[in-house]
C-alpha atoms as a PDB file:
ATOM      1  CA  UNK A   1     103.941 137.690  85.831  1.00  0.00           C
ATOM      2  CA  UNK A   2     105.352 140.584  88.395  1.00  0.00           C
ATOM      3  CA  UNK A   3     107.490 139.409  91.169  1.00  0.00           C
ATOM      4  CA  UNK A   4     104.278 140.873  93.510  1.00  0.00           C
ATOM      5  CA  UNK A   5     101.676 138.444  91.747  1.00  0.00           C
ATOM      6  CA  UNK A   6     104.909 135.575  91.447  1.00  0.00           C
ATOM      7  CA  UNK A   7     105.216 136.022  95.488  1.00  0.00           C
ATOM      8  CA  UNK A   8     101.736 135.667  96.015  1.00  0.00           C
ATOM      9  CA  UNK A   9     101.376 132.789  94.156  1.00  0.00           C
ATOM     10  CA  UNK A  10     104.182 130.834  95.873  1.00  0.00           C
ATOM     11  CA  UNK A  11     103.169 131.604  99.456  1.00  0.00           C
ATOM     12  CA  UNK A  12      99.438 130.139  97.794  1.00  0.00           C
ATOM     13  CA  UNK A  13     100.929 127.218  97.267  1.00  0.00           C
ATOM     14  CA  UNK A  14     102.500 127.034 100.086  1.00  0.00           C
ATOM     15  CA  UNK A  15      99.377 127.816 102.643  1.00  0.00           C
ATOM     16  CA  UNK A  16      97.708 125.135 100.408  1.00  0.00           C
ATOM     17  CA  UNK A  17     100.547 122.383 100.568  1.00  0.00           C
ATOM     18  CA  UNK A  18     100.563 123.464 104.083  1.00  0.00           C
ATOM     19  CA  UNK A  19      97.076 122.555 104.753  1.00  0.00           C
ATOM     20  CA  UNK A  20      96.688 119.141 102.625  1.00  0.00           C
ATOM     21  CA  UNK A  21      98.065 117.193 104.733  1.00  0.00           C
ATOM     22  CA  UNK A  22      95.550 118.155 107.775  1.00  0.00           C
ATOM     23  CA  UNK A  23      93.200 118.044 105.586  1.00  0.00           C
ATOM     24  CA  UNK A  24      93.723 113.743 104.786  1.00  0.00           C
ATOM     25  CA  UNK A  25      94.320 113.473 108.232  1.00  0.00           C
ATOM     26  CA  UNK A  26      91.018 114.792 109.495  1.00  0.00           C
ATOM     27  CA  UNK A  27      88.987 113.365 106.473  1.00  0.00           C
ATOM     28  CA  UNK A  28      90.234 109.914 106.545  1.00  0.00           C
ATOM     29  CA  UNK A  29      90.647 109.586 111.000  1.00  0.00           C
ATOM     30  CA  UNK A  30      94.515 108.545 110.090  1.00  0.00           C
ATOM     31  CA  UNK A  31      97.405 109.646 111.945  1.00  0.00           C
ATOM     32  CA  UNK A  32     100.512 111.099 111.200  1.00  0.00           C
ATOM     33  CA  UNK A  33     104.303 109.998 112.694  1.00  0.00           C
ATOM     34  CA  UNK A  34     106.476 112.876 113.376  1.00  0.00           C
ATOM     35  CA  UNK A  35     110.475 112.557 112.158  1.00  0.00           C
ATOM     36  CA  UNK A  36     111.339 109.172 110.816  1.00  0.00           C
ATOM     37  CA  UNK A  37     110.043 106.677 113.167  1.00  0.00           C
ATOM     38  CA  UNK A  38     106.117 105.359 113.370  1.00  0.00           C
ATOM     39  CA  UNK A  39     105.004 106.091 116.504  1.00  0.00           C
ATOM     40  CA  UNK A  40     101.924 103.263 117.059  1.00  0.00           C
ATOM     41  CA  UNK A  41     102.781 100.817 119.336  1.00  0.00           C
ATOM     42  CA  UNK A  42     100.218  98.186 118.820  1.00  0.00           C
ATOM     43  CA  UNK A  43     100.211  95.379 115.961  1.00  0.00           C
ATOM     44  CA  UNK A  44      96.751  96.569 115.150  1.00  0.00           C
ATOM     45  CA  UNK A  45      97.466 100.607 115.097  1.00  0.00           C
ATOM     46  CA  UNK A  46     100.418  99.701 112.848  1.00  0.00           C
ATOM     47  CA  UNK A  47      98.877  98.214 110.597  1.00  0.00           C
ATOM     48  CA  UNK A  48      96.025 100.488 110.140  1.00  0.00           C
ATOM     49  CA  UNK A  49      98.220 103.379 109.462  1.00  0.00           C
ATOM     50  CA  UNK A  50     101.262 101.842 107.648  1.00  0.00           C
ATOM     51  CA  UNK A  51     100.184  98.658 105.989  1.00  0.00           C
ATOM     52  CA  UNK A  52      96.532  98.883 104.908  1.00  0.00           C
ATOM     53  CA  UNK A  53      96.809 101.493 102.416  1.00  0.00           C
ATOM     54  CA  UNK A  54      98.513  98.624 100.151  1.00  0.00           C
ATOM     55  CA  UNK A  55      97.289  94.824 101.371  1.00  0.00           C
ATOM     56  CA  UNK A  56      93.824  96.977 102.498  1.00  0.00           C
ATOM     57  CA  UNK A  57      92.090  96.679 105.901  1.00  0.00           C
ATOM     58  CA  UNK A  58      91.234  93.041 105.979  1.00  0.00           C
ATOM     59  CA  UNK A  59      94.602  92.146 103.900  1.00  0.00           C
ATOM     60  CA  UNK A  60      93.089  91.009 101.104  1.00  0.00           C
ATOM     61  CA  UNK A  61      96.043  92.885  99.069  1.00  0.00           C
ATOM     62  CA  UNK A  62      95.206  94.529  96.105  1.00  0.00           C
ATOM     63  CA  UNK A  63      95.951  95.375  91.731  1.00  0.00           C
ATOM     64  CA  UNK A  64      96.300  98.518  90.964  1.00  0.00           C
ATOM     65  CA  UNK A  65      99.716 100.793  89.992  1.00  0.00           C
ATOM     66  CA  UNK A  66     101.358  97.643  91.531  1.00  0.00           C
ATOM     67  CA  UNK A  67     100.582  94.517  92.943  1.00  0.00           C
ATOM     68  CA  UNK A  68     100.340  94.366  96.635  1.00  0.00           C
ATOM     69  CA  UNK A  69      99.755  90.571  97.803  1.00  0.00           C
ATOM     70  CA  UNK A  70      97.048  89.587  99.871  1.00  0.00           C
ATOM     71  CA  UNK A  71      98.480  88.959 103.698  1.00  0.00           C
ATOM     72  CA  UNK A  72      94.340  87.315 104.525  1.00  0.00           C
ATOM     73  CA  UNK A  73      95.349  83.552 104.322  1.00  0.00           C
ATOM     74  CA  UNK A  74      98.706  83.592 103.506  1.00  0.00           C
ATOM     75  CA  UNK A  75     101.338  80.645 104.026  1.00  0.00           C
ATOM     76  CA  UNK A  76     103.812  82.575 103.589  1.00  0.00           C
ATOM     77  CA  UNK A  77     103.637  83.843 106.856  1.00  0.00           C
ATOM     78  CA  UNK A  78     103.587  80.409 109.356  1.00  0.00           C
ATOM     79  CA  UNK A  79     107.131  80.942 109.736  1.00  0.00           C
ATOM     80  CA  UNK A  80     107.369  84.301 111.166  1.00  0.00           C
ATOM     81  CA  UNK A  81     111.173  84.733 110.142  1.00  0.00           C
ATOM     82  CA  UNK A  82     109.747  85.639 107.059  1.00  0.00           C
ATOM     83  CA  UNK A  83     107.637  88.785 107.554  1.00  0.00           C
ATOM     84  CA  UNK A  84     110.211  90.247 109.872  1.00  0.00           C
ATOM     85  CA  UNK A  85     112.765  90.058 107.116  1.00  0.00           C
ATOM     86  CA  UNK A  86     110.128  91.644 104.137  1.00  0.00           C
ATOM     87  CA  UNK A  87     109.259  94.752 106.548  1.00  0.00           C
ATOM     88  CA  UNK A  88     113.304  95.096 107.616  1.00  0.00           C
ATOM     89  CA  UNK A  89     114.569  94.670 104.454  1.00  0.00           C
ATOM     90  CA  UNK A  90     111.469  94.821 101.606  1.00  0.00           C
ATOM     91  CA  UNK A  91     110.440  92.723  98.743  1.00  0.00           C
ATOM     92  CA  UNK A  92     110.604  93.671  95.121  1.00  0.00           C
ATOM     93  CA  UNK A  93     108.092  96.975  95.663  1.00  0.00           C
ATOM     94  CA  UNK A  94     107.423  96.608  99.330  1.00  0.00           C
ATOM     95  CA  UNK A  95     109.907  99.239 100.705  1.00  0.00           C
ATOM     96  CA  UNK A  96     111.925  98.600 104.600  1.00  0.00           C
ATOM     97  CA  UNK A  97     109.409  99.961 106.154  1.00  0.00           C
ATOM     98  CA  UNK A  98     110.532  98.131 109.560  1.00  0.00           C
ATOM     99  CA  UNK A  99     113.871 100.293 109.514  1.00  0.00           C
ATOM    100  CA  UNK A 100     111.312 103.478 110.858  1.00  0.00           C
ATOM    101  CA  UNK A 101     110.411 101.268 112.992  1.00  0.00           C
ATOM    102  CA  UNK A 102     111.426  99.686 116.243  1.00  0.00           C
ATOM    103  CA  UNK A 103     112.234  95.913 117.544  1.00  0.00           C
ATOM    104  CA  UNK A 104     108.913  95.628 119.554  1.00  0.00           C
ATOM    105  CA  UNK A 105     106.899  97.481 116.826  1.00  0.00           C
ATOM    106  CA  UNK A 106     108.138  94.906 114.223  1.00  0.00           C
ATOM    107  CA  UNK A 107     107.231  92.299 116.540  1.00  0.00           C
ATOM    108  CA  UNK A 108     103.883  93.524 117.151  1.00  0.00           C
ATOM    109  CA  UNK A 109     102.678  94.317 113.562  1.00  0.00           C
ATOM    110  CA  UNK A 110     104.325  90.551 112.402  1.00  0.00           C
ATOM    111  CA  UNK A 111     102.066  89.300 115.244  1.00  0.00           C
ATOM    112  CA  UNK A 112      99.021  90.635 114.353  1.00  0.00           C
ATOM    113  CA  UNK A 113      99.118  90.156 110.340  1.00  0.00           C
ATOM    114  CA  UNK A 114      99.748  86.271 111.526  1.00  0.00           C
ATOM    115  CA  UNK A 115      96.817  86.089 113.677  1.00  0.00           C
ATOM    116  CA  UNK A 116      94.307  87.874 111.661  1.00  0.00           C
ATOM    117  CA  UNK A 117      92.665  87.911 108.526  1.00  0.00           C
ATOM    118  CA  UNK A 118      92.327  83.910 108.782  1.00  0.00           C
ATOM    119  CA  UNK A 119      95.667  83.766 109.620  1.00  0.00           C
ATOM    120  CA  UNK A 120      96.373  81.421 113.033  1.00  0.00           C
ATOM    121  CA  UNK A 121      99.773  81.349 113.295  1.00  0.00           C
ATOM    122  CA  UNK A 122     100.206  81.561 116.974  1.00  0.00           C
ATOM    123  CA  UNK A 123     103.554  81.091 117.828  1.00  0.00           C
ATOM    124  CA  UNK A 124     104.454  84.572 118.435  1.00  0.00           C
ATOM    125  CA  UNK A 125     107.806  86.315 117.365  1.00  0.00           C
ATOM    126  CA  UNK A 126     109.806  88.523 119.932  1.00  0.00           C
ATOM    127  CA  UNK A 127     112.046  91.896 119.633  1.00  0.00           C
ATOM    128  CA  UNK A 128     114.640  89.457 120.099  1.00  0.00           C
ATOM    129  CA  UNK A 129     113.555  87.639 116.591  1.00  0.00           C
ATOM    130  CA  UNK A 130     113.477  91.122 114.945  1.00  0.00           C
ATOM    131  CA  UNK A 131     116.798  92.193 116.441  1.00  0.00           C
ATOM    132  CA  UNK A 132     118.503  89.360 115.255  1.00  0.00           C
ATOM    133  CA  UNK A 133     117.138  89.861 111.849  1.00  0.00           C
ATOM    134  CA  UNK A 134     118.300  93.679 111.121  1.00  0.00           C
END
């Protein structure tokens, strides 16, 4: 290959890797976060974009390349404690995804997993709780 046809094939690539992400975007009504912080503020909005793709949108969890546990009736959750410290910290293949994310937004996505999906767990946890938990 000539270094002409070698450039053109990386700046290709690039245009296309370029455009991919746009492309899921648009075809799937998702959102983006710029940087390294989520920037949804509601429970619900969080977990649309950051949880469902594993547990799934009515957290009924799911098999596949790994096992993602179903959040839909789950006693794990009645003490809230617990969910703040699997998104802060993770669980076996669940990564921290609470450390790109801040106090309230913790809060907010812990409260809605607890009260949806046939959870009703309705003692609500605070910033405070999530604070005191990093």
């Amino acid at each position: 290959m000539t270094n002409q046809a070698s450039g053109r094939a990386v700046l290709f690539t690039a245009a296309l890797l370029a455009a991919v992400p746009a492309a899921f975007a648009d075809s799937a009504g998702v959102t983006f976060s710029q940087g390294d912080k989520f920037t949804e503020e509601t429970g619900q909005a969080l977990y649309a974009n950051v949880c469902a793709a594993c547990h799934m949108d009515q957290g009924q969890g799911a098999v596949g390349a790994g096992k993602y546990p179903a959040l839909a009736k789950n006693a794990n959750l009645e003490a809230g404690g617990y969910p703040i410290y699997v998104i802060l910290h993770g669980l076996k293949s669940m990564p921290p995804v609470g450390q790109m994310m801040s106090d309230d937004q913790v809060a907010a996505v812990v409260n809605y997993v607890r009260t949806n999906f046939g959870n009703n767990y309705e003692d609500k946890v605070s910033a405070e709780d999530v604070a005191g938990s990093r």
